[in-house]
PDB file of N, CA and C in Angstrom:
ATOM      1  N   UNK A   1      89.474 104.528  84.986  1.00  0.00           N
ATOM      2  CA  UNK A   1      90.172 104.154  83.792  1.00  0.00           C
ATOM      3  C   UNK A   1      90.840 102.806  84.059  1.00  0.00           C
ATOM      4  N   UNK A   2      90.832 101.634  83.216  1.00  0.00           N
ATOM      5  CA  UNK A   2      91.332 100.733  83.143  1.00  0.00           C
ATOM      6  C   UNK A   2      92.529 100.613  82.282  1.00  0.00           C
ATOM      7  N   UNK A   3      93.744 100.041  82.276  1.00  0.00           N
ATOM      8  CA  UNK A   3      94.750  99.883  81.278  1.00  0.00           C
ATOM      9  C   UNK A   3      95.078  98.396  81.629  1.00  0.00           C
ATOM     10  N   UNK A   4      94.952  97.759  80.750  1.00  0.00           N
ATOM     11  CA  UNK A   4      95.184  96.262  80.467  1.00  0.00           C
ATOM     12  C   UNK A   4      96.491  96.677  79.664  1.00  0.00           C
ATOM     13  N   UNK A   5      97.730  95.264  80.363  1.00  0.00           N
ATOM     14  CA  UNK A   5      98.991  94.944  79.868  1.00  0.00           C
ATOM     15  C   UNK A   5      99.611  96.208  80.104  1.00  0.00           C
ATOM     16  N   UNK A   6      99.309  97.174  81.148  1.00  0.00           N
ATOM     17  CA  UNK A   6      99.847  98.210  81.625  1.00  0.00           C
ATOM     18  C   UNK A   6     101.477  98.672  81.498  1.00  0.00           C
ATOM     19  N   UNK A   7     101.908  96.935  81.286  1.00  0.00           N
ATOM     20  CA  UNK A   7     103.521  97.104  81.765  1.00  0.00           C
ATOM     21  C   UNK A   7     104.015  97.681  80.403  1.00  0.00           C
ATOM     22  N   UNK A   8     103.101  97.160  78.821  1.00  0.00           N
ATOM     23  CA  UNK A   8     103.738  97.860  78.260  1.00  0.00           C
ATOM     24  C   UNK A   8     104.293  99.473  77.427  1.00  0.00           C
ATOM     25  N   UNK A   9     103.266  99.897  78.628  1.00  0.00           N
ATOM     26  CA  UNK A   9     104.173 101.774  78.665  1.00  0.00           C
ATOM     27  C   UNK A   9     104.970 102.081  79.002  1.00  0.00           C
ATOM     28  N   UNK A  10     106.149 100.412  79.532  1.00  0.00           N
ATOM     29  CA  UNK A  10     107.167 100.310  79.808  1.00  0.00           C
ATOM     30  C   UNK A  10     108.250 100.694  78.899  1.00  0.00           C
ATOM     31  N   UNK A  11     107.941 100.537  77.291  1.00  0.00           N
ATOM     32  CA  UNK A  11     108.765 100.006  76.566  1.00  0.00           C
ATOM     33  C   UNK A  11     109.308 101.548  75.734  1.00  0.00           C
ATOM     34  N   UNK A  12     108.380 102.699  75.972  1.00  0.00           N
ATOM     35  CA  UNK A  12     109.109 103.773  75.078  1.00  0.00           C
ATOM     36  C   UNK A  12     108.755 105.298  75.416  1.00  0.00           C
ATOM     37  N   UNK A  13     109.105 105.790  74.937  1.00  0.00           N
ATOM     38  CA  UNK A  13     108.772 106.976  75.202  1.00  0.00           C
ATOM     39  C   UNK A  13     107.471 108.011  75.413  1.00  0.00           C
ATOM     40  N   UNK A  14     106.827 107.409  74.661  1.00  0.00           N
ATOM     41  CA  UNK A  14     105.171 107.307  74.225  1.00  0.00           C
ATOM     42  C   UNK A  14     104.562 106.956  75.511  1.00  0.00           C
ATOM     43  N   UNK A  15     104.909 105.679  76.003  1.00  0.00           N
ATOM     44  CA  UNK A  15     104.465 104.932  77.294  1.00  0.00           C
ATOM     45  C   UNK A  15     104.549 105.869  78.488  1.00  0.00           C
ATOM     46  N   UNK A  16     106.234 106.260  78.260  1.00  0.00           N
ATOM     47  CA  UNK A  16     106.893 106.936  79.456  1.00  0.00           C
ATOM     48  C   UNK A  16     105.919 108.176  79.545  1.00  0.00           C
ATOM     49  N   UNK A  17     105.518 109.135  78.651  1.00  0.00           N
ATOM     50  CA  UNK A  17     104.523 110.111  79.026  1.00  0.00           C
ATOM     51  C   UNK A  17     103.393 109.471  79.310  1.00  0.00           C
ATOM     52  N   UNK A  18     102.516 108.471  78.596  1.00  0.00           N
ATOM     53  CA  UNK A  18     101.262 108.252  79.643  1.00  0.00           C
ATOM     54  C   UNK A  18     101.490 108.017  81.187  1.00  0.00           C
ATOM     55  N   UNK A  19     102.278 107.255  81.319  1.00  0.00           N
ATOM     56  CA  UNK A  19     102.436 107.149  82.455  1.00  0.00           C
ATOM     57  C   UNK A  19     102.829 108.447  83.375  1.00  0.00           C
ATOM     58  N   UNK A  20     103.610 109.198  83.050  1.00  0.00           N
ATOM     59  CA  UNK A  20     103.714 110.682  83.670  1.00  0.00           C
ATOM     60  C   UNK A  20     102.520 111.268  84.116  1.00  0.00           C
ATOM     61  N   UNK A  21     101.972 111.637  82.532  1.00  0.00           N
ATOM     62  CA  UNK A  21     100.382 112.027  82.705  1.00  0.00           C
ATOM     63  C   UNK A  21      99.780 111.090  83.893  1.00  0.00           C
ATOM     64  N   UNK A  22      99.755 110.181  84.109  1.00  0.00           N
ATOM     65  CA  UNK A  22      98.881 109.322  84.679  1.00  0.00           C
ATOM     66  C   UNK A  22      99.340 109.782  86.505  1.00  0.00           C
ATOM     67  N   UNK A  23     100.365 109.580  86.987  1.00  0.00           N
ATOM     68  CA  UNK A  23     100.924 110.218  88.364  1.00  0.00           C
ATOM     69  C   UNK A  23     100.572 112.307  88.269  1.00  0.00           C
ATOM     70  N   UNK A  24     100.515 112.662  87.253  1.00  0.00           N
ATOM     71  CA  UNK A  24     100.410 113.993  87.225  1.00  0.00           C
ATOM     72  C   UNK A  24      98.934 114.053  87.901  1.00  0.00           C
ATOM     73  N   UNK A  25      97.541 112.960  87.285  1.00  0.00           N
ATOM     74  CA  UNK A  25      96.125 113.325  87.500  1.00  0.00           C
ATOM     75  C   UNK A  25      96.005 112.209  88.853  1.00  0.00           C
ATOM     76  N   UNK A  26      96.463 111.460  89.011  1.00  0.00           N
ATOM     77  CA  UNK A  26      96.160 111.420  90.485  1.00  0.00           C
ATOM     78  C   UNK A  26      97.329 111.628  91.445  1.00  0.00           C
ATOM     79  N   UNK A  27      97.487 112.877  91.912  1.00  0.00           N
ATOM     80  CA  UNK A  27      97.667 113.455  92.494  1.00  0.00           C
ATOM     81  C   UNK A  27      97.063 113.836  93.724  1.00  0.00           C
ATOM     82  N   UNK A  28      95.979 113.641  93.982  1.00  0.00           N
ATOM     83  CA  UNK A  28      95.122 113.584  95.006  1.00  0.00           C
ATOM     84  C   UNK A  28      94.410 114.597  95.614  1.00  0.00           C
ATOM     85  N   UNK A  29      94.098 115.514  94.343  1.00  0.00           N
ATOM     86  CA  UNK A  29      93.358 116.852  94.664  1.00  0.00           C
ATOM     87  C   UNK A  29      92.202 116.735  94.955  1.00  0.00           C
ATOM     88  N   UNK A  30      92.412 117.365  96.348  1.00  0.00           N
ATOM     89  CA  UNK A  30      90.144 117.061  97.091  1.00  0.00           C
ATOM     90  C   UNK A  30      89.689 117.500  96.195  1.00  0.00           C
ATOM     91  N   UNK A  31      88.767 116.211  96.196  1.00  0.00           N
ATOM     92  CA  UNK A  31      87.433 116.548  95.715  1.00  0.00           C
ATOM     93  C   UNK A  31      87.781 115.858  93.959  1.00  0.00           C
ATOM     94  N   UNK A  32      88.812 115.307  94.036  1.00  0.00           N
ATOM     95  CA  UNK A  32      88.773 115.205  92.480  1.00  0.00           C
ATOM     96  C   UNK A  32      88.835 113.986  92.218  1.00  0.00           C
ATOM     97  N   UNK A  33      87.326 113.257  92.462  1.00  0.00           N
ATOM     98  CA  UNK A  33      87.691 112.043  92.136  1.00  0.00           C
ATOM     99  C   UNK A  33      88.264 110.931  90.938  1.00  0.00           C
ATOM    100  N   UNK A  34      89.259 110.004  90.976  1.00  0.00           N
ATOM    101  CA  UNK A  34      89.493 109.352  90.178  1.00  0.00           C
ATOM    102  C   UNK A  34      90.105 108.084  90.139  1.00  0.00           C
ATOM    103  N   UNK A  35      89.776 106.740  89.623  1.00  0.00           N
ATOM    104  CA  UNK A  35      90.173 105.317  89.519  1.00  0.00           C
ATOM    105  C   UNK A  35      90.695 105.320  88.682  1.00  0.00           C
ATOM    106  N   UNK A  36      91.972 104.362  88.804  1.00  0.00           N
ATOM    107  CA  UNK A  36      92.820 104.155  87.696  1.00  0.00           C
ATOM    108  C   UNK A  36      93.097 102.690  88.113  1.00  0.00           C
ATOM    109  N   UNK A  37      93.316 101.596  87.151  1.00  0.00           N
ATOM    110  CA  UNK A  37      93.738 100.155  87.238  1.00  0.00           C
ATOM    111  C   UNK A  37      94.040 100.035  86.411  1.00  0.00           C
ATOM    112  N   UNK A  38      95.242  99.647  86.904  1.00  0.00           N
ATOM    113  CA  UNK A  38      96.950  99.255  86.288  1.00  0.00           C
ATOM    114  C   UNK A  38      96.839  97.536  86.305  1.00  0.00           C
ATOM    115  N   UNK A  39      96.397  96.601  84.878  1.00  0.00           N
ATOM    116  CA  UNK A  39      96.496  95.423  85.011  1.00  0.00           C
ATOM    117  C   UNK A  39      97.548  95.076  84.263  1.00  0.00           C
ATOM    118  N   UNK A  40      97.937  93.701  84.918  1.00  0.00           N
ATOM    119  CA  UNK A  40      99.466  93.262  83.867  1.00  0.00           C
ATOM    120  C   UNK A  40      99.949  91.837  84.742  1.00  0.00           C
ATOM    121  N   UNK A  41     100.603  91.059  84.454  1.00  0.00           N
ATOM    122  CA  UNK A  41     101.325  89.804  85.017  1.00  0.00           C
ATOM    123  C   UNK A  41     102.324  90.486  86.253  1.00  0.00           C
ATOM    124  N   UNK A  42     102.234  89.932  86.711  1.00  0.00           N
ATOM    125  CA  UNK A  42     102.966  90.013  88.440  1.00  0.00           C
ATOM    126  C   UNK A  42     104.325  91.079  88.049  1.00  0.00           C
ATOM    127  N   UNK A  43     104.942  90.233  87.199  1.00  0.00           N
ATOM    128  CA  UNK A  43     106.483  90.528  87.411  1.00  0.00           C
ATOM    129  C   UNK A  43     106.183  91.362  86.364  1.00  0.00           C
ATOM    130  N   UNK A  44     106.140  91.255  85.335  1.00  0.00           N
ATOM    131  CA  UNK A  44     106.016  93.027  84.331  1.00  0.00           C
ATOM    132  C   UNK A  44     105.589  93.796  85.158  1.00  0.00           C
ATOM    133  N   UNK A  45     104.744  94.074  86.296  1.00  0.00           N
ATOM    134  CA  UNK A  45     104.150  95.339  86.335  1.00  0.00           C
ATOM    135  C   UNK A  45     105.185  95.670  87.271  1.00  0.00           C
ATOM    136  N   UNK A  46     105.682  94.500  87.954  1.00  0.00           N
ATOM    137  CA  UNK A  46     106.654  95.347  89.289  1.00  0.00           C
ATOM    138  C   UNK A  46     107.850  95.955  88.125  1.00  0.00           C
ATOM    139  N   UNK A  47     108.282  95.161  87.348  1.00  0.00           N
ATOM    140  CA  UNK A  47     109.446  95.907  86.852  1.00  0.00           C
ATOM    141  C   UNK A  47     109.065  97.424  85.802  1.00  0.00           C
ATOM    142  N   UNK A  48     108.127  97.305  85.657  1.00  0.00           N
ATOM    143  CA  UNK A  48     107.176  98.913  85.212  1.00  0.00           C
ATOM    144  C   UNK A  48     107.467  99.616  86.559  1.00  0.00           C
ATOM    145  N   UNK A  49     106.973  99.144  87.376  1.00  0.00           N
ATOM    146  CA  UNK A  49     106.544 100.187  88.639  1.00  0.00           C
ATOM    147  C   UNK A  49     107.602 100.622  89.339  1.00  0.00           C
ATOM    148  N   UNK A  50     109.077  99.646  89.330  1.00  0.00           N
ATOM    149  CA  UNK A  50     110.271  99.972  89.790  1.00  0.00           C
ATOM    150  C   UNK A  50     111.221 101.174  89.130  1.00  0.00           C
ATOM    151  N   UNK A  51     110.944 100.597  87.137  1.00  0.00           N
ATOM    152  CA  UNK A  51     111.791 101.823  86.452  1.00  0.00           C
ATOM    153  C   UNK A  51     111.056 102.976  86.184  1.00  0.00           C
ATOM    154  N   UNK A  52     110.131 103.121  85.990  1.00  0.00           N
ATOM    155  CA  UNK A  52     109.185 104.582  85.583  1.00  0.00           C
ATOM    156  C   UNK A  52     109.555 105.320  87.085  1.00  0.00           C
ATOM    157  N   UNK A  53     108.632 106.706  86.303  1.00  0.00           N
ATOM    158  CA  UNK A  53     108.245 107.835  87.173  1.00  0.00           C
ATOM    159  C   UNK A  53     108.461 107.067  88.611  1.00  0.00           C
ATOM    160  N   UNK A  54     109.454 107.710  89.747  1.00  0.00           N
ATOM    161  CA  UNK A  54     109.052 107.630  91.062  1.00  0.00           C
ATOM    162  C   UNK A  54     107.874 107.523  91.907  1.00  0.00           C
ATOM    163  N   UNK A  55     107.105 108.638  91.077  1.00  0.00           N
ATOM    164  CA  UNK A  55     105.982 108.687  91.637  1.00  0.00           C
ATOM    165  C   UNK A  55     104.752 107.329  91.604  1.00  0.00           C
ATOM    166  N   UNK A  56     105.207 106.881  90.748  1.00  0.00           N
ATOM    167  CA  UNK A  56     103.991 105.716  89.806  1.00  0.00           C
ATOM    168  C   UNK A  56     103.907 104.865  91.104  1.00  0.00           C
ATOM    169  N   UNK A  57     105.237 104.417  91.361  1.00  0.00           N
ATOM    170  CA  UNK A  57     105.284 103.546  92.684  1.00  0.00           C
ATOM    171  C   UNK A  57     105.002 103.816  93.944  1.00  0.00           C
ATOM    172  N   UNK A  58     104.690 105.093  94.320  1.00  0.00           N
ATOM    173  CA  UNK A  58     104.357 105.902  95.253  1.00  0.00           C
ATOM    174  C   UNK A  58     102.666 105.477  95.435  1.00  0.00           C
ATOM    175  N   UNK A  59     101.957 105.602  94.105  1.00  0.00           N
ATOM    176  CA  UNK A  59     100.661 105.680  93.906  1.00  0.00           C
ATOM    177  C   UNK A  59      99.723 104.595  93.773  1.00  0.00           C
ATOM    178  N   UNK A  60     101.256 103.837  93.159  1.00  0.00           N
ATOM    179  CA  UNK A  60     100.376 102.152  92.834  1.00  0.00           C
ATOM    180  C   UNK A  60     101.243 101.495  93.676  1.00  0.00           C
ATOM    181  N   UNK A  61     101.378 101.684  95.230  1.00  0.00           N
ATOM    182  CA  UNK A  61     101.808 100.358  96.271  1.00  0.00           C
ATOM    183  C   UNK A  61     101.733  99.047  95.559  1.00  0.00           C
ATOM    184  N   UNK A  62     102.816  98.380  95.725  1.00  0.00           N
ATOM    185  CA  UNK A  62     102.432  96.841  95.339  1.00  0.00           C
ATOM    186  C   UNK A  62     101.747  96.202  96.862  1.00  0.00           C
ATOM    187  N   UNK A  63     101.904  96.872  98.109  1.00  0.00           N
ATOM    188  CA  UNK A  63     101.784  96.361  98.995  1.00  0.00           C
ATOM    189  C   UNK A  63     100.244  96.518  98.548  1.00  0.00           C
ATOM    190  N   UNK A  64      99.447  97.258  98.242  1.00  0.00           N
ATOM    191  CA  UNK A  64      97.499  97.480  98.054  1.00  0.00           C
ATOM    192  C   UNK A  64      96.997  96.478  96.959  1.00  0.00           C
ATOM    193  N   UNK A  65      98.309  96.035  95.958  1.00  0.00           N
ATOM    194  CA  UNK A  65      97.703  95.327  94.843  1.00  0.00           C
ATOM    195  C   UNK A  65      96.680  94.237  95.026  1.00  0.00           C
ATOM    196  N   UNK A  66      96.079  93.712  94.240  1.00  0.00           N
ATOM    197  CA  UNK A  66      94.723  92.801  93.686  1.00  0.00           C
ATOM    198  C   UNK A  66      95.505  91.706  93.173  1.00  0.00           C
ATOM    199  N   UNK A  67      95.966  90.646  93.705  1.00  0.00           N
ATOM    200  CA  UNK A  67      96.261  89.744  93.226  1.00  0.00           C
ATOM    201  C   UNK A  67      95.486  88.786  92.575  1.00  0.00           C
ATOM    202  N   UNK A  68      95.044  88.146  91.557  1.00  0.00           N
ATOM    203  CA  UNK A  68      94.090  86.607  91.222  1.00  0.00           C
ATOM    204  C   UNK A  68      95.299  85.319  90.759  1.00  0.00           C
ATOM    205  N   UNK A  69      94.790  84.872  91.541  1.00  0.00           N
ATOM    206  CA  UNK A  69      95.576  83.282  91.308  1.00  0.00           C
ATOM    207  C   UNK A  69      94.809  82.692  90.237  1.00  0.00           C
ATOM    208  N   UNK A  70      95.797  81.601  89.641  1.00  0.00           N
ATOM    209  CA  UNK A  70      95.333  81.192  88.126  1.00  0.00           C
ATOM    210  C   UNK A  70      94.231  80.041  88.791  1.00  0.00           C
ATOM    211  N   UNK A  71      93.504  79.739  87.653  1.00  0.00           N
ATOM    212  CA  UNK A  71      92.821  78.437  88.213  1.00  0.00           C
ATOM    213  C   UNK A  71      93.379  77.481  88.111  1.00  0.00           C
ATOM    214  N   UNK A  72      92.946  76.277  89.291  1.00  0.00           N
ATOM    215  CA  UNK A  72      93.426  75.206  89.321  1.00  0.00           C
ATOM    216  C   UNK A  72      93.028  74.679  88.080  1.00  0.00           C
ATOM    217  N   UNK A  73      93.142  73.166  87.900  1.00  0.00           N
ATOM    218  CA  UNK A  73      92.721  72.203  87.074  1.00  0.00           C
ATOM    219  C   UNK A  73      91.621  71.700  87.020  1.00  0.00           C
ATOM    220  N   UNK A  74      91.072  71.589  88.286  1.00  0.00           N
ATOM    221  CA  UNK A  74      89.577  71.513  89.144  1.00  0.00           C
ATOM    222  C   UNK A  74      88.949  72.530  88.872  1.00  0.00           C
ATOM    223  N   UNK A  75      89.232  73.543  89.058  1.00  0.00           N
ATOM    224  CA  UNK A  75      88.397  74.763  89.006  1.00  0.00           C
ATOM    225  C   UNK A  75      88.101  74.769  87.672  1.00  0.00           C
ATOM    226  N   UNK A  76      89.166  74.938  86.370  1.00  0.00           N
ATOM    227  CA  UNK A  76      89.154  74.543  85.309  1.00  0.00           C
ATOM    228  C   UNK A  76      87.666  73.617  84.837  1.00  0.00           C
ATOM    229  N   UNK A  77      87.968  72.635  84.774  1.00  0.00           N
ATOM    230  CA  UNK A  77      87.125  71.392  84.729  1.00  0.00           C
ATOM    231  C   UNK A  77      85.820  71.867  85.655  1.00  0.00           C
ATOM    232  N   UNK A  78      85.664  71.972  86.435  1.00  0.00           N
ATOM    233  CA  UNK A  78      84.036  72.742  87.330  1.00  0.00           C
ATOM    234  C   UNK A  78      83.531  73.659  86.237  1.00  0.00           C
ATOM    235  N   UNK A  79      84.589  74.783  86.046  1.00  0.00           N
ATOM    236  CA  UNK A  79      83.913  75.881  85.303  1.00  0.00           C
ATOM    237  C   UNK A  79      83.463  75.340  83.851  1.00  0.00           C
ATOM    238  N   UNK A  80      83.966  74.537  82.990  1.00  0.00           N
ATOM    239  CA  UNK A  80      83.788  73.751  81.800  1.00  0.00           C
ATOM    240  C   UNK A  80      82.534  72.593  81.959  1.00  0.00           C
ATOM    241  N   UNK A  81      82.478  72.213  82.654  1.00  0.00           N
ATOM    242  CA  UNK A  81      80.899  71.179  83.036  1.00  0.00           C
ATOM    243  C   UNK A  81      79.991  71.971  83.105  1.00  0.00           C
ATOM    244  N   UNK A  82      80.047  73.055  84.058  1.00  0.00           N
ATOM    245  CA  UNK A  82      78.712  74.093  84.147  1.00  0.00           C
ATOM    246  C   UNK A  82      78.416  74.412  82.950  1.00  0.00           C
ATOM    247  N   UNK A  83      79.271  74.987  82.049  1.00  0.00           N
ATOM    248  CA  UNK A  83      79.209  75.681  81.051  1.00  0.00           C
ATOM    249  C   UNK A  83      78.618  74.789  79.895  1.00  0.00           C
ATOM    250  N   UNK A  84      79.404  73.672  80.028  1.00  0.00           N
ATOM    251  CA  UNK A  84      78.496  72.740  79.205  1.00  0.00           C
ATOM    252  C   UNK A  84      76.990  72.311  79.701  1.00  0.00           C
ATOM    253  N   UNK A  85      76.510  72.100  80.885  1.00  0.00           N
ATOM    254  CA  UNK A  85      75.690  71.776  81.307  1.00  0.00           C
ATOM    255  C   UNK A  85      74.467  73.057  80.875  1.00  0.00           C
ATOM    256  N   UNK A  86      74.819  74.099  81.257  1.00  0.00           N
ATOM    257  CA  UNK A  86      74.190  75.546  80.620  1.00  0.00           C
ATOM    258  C   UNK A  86      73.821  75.388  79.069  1.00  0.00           C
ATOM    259  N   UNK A  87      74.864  75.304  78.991  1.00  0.00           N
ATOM    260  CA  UNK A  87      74.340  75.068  76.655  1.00  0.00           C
ATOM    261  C   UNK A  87      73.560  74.048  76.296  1.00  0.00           C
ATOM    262  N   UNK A  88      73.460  72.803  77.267  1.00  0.00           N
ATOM    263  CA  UNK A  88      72.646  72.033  76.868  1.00  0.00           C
ATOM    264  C   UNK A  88      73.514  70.946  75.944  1.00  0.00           C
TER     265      UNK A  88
END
């Protein structure tokens, strides 16, 4: 399961149970497999992961997180030439 902008199940009550639910099913019962990714901007998700469920932070280490750095300006500009170069 993927959740994009994760942090905002931050904001209510609604949120606050998915997220419950969500530490309730991985739990880590053999044999029961399951992926979950929690995406969101750096600092929303830590401050999600600090006030929710105890557990959330237990499950989603920030120390394991997936960081991506933004692109440079270069990289930018590389990826935009190809792309033009591709279309013709």
């Amino acid at each position: 399961m993927v959740i994009d902008e994760a942090y905002v199940l931050n904001d209510d009550l609604y949120g606050k149970q998915v997220l419950d639910t969500i530490v309730e099913k991985v739990q880590g019962t053999p044999y029961d497999d399951i992926a979950v990714l929690l995406l969101g901007y750096e600092d929303k998700m830590t401050d999600m992961l600090n006030k929710q469920n105890p557990g959330l932070k237990r499950r989603f280490p920030l120390d394991f997180a997936f960081r991506f750095e933004d692109f440079t300006d270069d990289q930018l500009r590389k990826v935009f030439d190809k792309e033009c170069r591709n279309k013709g």
